[in-house]
PDB file of N, CA and C in Angstrom:
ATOM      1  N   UNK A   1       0.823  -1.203   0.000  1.00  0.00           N
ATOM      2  CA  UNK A   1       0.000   0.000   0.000  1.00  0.00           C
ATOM      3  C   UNK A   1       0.860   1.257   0.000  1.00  0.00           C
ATOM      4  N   UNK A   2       1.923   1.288   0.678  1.00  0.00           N
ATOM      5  CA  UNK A   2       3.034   2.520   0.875  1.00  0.00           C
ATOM      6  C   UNK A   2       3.936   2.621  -0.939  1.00  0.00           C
ATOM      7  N   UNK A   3       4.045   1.364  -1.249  1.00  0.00           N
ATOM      8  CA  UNK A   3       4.325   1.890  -2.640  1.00  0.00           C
ATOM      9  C   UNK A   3       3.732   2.501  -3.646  1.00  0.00           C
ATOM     10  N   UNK A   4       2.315   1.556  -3.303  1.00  0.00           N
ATOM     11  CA  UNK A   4       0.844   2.715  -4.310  1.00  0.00           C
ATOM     12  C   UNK A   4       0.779   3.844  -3.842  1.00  0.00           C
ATOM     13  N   UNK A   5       1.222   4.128  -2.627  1.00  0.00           N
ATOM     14  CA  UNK A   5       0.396   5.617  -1.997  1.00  0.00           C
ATOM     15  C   UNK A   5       2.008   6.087  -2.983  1.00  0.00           C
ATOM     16  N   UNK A   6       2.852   5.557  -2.772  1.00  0.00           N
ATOM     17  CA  UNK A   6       4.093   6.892  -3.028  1.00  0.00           C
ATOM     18  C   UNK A   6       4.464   7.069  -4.557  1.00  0.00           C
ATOM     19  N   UNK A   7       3.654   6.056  -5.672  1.00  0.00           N
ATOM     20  CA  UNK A   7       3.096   6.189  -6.833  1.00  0.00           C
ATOM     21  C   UNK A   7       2.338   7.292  -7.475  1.00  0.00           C
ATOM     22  N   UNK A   8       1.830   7.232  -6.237  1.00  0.00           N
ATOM     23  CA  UNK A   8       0.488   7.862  -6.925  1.00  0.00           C
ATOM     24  C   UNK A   8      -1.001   7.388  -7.218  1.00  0.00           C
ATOM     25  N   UNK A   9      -0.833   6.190  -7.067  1.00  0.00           N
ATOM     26  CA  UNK A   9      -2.185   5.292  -7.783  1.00  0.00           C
ATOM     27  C   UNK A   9      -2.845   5.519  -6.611  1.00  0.00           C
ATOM     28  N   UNK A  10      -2.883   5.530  -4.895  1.00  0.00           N
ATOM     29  CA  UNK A  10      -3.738   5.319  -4.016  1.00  0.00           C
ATOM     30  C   UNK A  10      -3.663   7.125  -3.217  1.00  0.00           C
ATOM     31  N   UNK A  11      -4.634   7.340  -2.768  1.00  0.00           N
ATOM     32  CA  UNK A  11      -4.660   8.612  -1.222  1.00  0.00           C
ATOM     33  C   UNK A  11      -4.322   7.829  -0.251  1.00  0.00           C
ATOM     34  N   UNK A  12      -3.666   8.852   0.647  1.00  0.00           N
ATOM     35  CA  UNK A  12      -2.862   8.294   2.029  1.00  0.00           C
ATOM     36  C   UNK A  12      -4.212   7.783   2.431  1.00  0.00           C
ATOM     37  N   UNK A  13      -5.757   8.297   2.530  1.00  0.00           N
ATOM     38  CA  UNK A  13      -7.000   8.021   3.361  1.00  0.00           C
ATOM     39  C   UNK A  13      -7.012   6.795   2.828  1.00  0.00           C
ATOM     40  N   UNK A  14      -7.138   5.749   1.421  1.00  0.00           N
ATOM     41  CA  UNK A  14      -6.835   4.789   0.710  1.00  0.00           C
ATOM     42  C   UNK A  14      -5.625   3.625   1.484  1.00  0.00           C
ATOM     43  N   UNK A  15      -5.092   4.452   1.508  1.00  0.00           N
ATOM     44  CA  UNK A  15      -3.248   3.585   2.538  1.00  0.00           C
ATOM     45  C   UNK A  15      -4.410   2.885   3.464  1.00  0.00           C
ATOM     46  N   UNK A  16      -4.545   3.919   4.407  1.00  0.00           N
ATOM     47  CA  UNK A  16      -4.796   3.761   5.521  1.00  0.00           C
ATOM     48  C   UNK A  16      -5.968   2.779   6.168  1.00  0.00           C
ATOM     49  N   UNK A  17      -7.118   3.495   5.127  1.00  0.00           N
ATOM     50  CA  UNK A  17      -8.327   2.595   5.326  1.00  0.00           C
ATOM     51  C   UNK A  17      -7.958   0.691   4.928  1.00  0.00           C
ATOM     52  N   UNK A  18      -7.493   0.303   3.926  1.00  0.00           N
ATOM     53  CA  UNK A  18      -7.144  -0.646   3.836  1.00  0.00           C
ATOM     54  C   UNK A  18      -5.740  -1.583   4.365  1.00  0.00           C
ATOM     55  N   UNK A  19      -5.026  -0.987   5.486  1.00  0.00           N
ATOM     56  CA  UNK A  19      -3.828  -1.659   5.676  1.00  0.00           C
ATOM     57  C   UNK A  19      -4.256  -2.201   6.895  1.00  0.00           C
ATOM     58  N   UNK A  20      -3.548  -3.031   7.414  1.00  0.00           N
ATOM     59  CA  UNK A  20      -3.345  -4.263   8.423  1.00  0.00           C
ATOM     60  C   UNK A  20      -3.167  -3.575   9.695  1.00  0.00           C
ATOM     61  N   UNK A  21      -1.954  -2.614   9.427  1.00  0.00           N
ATOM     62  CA  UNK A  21      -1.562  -1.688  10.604  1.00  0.00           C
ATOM     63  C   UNK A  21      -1.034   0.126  10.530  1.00  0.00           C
ATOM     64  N   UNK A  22      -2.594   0.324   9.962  1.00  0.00           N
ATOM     65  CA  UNK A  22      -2.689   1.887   9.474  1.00  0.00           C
ATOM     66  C   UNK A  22      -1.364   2.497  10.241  1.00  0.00           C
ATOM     67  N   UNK A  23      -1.211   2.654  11.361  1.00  0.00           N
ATOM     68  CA  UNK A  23      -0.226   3.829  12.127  1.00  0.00           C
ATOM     69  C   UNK A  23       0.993   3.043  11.562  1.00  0.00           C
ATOM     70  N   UNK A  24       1.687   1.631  11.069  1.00  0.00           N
ATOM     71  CA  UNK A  24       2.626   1.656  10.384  1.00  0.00           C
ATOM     72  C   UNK A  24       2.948   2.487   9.111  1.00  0.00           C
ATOM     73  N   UNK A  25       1.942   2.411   8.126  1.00  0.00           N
ATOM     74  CA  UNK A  25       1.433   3.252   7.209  1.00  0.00           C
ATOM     75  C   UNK A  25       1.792   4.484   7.524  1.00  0.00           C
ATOM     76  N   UNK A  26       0.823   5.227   8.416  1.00  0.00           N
ATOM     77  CA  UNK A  26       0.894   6.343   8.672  1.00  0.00           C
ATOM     78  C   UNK A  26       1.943   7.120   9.186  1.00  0.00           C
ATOM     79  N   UNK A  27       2.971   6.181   9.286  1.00  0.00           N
ATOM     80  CA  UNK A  27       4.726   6.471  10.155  1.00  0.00           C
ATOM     81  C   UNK A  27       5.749   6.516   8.713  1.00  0.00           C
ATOM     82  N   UNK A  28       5.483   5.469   8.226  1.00  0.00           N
ATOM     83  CA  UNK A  28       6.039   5.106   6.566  1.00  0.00           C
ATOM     84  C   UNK A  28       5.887   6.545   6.116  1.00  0.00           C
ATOM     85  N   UNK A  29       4.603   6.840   5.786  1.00  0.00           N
ATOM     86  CA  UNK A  29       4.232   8.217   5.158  1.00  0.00           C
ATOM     87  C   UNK A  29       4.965   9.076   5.948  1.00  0.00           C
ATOM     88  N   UNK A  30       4.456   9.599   6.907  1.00  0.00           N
ATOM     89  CA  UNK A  30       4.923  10.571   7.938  1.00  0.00           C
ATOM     90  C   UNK A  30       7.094  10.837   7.499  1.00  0.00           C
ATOM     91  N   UNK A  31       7.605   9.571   7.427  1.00  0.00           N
ATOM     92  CA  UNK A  31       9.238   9.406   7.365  1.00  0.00           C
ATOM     93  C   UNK A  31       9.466   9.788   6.171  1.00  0.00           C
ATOM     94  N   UNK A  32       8.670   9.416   4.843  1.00  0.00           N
ATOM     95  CA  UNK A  32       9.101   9.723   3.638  1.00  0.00           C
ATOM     96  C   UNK A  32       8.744  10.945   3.259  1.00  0.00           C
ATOM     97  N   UNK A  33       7.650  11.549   3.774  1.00  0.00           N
ATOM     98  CA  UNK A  33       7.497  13.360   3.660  1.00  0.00           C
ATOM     99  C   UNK A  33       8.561  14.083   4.192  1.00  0.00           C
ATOM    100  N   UNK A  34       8.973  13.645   5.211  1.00  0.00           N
ATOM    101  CA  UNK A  34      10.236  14.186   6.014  1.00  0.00           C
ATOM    102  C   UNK A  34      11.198  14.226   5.304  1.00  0.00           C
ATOM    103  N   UNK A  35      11.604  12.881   4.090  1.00  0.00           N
ATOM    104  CA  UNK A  35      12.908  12.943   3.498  1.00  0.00           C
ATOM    105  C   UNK A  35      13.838  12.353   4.283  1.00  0.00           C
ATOM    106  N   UNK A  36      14.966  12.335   3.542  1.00  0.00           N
ATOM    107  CA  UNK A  36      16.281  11.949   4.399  1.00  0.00           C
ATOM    108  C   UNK A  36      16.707  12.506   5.857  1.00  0.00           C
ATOM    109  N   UNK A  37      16.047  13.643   6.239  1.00  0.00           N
ATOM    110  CA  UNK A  37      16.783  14.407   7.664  1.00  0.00           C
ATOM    111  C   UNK A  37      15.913  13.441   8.814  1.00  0.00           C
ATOM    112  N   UNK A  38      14.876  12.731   8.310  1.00  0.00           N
ATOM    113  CA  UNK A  38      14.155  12.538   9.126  1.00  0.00           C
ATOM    114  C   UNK A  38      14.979  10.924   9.733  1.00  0.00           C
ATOM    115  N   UNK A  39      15.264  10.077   8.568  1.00  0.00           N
ATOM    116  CA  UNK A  39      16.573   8.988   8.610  1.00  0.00           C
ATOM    117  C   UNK A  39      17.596   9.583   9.466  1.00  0.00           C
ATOM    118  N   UNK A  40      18.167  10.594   8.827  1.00  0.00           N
ATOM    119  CA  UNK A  40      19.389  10.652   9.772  1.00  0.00           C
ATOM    120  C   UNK A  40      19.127  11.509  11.542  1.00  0.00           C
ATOM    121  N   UNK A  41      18.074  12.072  11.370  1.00  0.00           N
ATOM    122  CA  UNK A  41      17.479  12.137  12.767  1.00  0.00           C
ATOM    123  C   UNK A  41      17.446  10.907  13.217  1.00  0.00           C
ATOM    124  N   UNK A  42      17.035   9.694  13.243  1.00  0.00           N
ATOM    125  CA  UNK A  42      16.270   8.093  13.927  1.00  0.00           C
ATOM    126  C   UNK A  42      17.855   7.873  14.858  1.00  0.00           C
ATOM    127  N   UNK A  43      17.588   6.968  15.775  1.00  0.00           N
ATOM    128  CA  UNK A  43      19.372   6.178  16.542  1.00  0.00           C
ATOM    129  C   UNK A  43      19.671   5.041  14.726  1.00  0.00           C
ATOM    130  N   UNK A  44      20.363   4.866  14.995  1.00  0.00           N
ATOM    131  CA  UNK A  44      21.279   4.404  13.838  1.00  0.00           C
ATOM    132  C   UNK A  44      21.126   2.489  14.491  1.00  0.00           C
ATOM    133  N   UNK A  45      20.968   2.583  15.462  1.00  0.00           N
ATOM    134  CA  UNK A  45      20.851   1.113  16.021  1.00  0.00           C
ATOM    135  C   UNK A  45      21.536   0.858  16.780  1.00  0.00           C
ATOM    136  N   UNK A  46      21.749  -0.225  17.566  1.00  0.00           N
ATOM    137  CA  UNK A  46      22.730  -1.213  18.835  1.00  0.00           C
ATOM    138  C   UNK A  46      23.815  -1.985  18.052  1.00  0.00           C
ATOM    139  N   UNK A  47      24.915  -2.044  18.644  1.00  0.00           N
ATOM    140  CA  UNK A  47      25.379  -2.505  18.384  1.00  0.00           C
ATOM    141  C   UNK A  47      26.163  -3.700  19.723  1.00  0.00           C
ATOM    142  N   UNK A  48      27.009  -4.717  19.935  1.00  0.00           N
ATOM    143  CA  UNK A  48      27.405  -5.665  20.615  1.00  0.00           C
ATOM    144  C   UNK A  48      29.041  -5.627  20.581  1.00  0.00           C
ATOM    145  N   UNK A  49      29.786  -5.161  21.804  1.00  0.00           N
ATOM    146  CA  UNK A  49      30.952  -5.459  21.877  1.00  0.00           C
ATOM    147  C   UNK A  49      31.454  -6.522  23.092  1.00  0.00           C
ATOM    148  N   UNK A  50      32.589  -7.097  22.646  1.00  0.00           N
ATOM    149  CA  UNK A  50      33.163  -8.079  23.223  1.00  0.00           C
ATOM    150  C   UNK A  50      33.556  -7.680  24.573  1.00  0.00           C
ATOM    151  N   UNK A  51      33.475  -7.897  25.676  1.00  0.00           N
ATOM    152  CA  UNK A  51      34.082  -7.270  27.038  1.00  0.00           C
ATOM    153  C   UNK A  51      35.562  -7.688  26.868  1.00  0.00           C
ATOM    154  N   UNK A  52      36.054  -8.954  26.550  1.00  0.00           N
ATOM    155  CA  UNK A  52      37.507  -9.263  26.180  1.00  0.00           C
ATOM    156  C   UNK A  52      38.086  -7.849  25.331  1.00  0.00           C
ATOM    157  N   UNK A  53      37.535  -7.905  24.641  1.00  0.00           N
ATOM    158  CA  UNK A  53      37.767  -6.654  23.648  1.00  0.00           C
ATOM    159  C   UNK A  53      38.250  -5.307  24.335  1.00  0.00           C
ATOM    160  N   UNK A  54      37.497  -5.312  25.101  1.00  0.00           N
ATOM    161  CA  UNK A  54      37.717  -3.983  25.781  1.00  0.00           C
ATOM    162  C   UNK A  54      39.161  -4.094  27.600  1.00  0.00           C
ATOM    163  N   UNK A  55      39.567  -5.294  27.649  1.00  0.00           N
ATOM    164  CA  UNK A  55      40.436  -5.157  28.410  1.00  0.00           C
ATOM    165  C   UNK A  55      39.238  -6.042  29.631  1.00  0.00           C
ATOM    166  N   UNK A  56      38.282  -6.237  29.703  1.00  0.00           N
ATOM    167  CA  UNK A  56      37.740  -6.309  30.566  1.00  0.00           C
ATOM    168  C   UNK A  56      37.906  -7.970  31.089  1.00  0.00           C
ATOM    169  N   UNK A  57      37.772  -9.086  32.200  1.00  0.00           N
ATOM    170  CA  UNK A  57      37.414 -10.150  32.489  1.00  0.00           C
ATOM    171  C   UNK A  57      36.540 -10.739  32.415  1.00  0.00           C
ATOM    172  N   UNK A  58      36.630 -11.918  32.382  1.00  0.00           N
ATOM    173  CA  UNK A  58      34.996 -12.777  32.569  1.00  0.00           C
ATOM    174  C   UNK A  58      34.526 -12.505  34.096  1.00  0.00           C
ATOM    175  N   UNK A  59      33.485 -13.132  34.105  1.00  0.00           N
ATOM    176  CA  UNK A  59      32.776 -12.134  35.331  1.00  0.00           C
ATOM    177  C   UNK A  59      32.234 -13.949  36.062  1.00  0.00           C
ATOM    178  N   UNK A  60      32.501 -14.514  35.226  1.00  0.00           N
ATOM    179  CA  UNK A  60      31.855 -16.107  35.656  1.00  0.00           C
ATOM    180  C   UNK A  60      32.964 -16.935  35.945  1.00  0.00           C
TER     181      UNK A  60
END
């Protein structure tokens, strides 16, 4: 539905009324009006480091 809406073929009211989980939709939309600042606004994600790695001991 987010590809029809960003086509052109559907209205966001169209997205919405027919999707599974409108406020996903409505976030999709919401991020891609924003553009890229709105991406590089978000956390970038988690990441996992080794405690060995860092000098540190096992703890067990």
């Amino acid at each position: 539905l987010f590809g029809l809406y960003q086509e052109g073929l559907i209205s966001e009211e169209e997205a919405l009324r027919n999707a599974d989980s409108a406020n996903n939709v409505r976030l999709k939309i919401k991020f891609a009006k924003e553009g890229d600042d709105a991406a590089d606004a978000r956390p970038a994600g988690l990441s996992l480091a080794s405690l060995e790695d860092e000098g540190v001991g096992s703890i067990f």
